[in-house]
N, C-alpha and C. Protein backbone atom coordinates (compact mmCIF):
# COMPACT_ATOMS: atom_id res chain seq x y z
N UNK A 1 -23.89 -1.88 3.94
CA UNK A 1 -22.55 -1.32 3.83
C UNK A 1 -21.56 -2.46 3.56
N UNK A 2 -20.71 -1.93 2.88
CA UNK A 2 -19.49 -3.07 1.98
C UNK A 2 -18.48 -2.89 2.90
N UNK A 3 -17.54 -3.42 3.76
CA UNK A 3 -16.27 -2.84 4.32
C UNK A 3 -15.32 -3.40 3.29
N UNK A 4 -14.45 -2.59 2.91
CA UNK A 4 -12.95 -2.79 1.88
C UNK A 4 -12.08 -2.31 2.71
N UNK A 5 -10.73 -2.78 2.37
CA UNK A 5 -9.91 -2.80 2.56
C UNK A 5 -8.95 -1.86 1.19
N UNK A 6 -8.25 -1.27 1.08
CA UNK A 6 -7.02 -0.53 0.03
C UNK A 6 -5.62 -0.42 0.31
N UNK A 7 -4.96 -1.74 -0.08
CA UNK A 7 -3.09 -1.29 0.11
C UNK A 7 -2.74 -0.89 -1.10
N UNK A 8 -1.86 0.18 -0.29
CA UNK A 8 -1.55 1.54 -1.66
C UNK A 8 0.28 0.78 -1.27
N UNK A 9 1.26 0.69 -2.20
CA UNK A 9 2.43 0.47 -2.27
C UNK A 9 3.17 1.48 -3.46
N UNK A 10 4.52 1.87 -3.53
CA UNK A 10 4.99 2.52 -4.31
C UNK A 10 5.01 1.64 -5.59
N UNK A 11 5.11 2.17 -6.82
CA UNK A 11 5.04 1.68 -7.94
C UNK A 11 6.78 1.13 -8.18
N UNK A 12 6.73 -0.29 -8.41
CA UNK A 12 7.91 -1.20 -9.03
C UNK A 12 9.23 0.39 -9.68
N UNK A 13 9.93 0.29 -9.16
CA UNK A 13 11.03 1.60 -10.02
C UNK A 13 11.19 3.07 -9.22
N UNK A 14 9.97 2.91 -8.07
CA UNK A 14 9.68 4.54 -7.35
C UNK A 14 10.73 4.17 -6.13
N UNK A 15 11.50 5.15 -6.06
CA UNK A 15 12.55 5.06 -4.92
C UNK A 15 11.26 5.10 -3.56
N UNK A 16 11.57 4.35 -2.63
CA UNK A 16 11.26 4.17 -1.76
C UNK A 16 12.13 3.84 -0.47
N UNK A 17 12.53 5.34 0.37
CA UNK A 17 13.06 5.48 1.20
C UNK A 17 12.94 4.80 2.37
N UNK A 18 11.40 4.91 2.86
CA UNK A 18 11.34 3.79 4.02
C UNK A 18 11.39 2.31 4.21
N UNK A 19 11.44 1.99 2.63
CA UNK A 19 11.68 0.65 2.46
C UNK A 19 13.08 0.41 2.63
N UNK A 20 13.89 1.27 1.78
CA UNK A 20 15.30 1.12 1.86
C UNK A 20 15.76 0.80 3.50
N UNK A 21 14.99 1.94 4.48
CA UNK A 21 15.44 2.60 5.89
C UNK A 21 15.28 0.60 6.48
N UNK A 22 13.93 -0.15 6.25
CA UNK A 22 13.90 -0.48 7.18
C UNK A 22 14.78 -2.33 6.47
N UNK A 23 14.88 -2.15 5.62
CA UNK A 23 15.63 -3.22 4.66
C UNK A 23 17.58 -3.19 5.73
N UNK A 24 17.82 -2.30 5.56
CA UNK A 24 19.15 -2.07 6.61
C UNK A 24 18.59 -1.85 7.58
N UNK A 25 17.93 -1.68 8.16
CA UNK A 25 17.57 -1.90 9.49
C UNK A 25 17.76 -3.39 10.34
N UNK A 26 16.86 -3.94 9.61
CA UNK A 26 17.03 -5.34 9.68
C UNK A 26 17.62 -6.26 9.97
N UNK A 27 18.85 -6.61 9.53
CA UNK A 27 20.02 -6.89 9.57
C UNK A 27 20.52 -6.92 10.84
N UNK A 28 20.94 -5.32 11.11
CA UNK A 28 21.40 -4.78 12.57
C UNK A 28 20.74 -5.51 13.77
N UNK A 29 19.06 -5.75 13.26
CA UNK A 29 18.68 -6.28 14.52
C UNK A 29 18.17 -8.00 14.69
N UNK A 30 19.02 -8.84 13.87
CA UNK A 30 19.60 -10.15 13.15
C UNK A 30 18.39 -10.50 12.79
N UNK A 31 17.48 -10.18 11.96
CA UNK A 31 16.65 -10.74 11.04
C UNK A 31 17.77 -10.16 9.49
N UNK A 32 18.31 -11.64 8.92
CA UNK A 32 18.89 -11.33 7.94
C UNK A 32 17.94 -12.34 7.03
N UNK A 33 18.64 -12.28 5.49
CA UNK A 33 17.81 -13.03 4.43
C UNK A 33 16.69 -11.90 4.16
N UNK A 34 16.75 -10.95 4.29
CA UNK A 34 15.44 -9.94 3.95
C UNK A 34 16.21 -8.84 2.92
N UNK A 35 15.15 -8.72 1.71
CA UNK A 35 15.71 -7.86 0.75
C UNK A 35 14.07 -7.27 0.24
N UNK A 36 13.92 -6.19 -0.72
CA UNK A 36 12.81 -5.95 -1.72
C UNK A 36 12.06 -5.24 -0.75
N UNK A 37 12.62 -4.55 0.09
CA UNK A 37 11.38 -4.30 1.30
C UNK A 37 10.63 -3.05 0.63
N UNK A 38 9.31 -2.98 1.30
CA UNK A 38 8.41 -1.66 0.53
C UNK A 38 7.50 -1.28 1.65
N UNK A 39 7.36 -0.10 1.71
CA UNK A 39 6.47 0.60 2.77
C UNK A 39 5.57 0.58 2.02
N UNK A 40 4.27 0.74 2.55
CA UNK A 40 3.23 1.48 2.42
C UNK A 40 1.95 1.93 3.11
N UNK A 41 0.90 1.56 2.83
CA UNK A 41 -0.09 2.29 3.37
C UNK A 41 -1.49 1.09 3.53
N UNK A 42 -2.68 1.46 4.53
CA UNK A 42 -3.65 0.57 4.27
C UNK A 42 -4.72 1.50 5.12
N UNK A 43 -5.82 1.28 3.84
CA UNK A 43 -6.86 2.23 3.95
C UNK A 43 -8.22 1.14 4.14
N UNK A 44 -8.50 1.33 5.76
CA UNK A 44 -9.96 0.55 5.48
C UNK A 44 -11.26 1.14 5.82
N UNK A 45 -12.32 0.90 5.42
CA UNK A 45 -13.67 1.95 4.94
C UNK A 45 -14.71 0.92 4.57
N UNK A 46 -16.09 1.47 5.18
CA UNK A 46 -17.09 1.03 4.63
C UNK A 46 -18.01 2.09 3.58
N UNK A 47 -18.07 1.30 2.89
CA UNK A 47 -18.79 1.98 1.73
C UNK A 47 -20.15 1.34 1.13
N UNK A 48 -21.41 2.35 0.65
CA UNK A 48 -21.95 2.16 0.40
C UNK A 48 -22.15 1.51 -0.90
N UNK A 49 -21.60 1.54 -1.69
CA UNK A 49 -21.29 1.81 -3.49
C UNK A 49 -19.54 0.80 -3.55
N UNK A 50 -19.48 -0.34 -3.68
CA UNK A 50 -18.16 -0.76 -3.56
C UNK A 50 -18.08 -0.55 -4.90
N UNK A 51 -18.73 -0.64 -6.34
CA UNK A 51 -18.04 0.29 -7.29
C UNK A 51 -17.63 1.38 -7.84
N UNK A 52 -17.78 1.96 -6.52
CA UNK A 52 -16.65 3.73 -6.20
C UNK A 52 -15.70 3.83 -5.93
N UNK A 53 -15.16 2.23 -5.59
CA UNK A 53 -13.67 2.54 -4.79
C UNK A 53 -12.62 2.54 -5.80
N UNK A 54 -12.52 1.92 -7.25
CA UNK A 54 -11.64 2.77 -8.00
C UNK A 54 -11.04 3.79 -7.97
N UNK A 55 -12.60 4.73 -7.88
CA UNK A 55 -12.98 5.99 -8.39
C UNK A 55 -12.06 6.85 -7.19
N UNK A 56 -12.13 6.14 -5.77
CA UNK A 56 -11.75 7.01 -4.87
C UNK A 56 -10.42 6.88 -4.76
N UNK A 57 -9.78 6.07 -5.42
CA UNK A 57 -8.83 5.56 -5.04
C UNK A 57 -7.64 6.54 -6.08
N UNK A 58 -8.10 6.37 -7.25
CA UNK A 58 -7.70 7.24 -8.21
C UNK A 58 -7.63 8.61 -8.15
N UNK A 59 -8.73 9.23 -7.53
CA UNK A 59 -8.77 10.62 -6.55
C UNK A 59 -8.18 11.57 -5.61
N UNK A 60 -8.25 10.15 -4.68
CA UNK A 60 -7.82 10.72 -3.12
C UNK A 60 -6.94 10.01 -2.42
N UNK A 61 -7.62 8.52 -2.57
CA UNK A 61 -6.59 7.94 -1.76
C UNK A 61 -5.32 6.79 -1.71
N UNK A 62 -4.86 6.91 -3.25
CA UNK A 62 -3.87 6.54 -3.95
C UNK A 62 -3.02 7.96 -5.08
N UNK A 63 -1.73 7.97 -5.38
CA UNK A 63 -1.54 8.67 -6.15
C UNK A 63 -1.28 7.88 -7.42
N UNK A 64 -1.93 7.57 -8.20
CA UNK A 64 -1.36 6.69 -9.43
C UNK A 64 -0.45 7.19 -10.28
N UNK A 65 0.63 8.07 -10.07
CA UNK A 65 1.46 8.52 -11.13
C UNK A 65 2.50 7.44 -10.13
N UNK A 66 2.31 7.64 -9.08
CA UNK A 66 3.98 6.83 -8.13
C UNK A 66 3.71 5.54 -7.61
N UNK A 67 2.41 5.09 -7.17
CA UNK A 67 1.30 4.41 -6.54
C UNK A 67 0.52 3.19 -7.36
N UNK A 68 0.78 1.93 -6.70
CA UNK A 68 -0.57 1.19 -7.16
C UNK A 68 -1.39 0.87 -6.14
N UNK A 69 -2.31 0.35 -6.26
CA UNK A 69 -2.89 0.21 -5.25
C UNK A 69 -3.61 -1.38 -5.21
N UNK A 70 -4.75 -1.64 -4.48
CA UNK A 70 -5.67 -3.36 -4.74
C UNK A 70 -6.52 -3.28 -3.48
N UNK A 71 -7.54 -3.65 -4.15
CA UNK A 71 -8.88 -2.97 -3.22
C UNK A 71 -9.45 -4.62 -3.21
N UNK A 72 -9.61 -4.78 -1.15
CA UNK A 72 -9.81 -6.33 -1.15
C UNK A 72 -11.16 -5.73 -0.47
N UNK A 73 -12.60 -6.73 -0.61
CA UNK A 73 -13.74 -6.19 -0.12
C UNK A 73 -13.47 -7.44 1.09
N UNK A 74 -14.18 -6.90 1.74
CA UNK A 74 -14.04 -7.70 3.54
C UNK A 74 -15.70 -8.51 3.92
N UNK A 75 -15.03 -9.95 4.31
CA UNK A 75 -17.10 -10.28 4.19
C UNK A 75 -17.49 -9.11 5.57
C-alpha cells in the first residue's frame, strides 16, 4: 500500500470566502503582514494503485472546474 497525501485549494480567480474570513481575521488578533490567504482541504489515503489518484481526484475528491489539486505520495 502507497499512502498519499491530496491538497485540494480553490483555483487562482475562485472567490474564496474562508480565505477572505480568516485574512481579516488576522489582523484583529495582531498577526499582521498576512495577505493571499486560501482555505482548503487535505485528503490522506492509502492506496493500492498510486496511478489512480488522478483518476480519483478528478472524480470525487477534487472539483476541477473551481479546484486544483497536488497529490504528494508519503514514504
Amino acid at each position: 500500500m502507497t499512502r498519499a497525501r491530496v491538497l485540494i485549494r480553490p483555483k487562482a480567480g475562485i472567490l474564496d470566502p474562508q480565505g477572505q474570513t480568516v485574512e481579516r481575521a488576522l489582523p484583529a488578533l495582531g498577526f499582521g503582514g498576512v495577505s493571499q490567504v486560501h482555505v482548503g482541504r487535505m485528503v490522506e489515503l492509502e492506496v493500492e494503485d498510486p496511478s489512480r489518484l488522478e483518476d480519483m481526484c478528478e472524480k470525487l475528491l477534487a472539483n476541477p472546474l473551481v479546484e486544483d489539486y497536488e497529490v504528494v505520495l508519503l514514504p
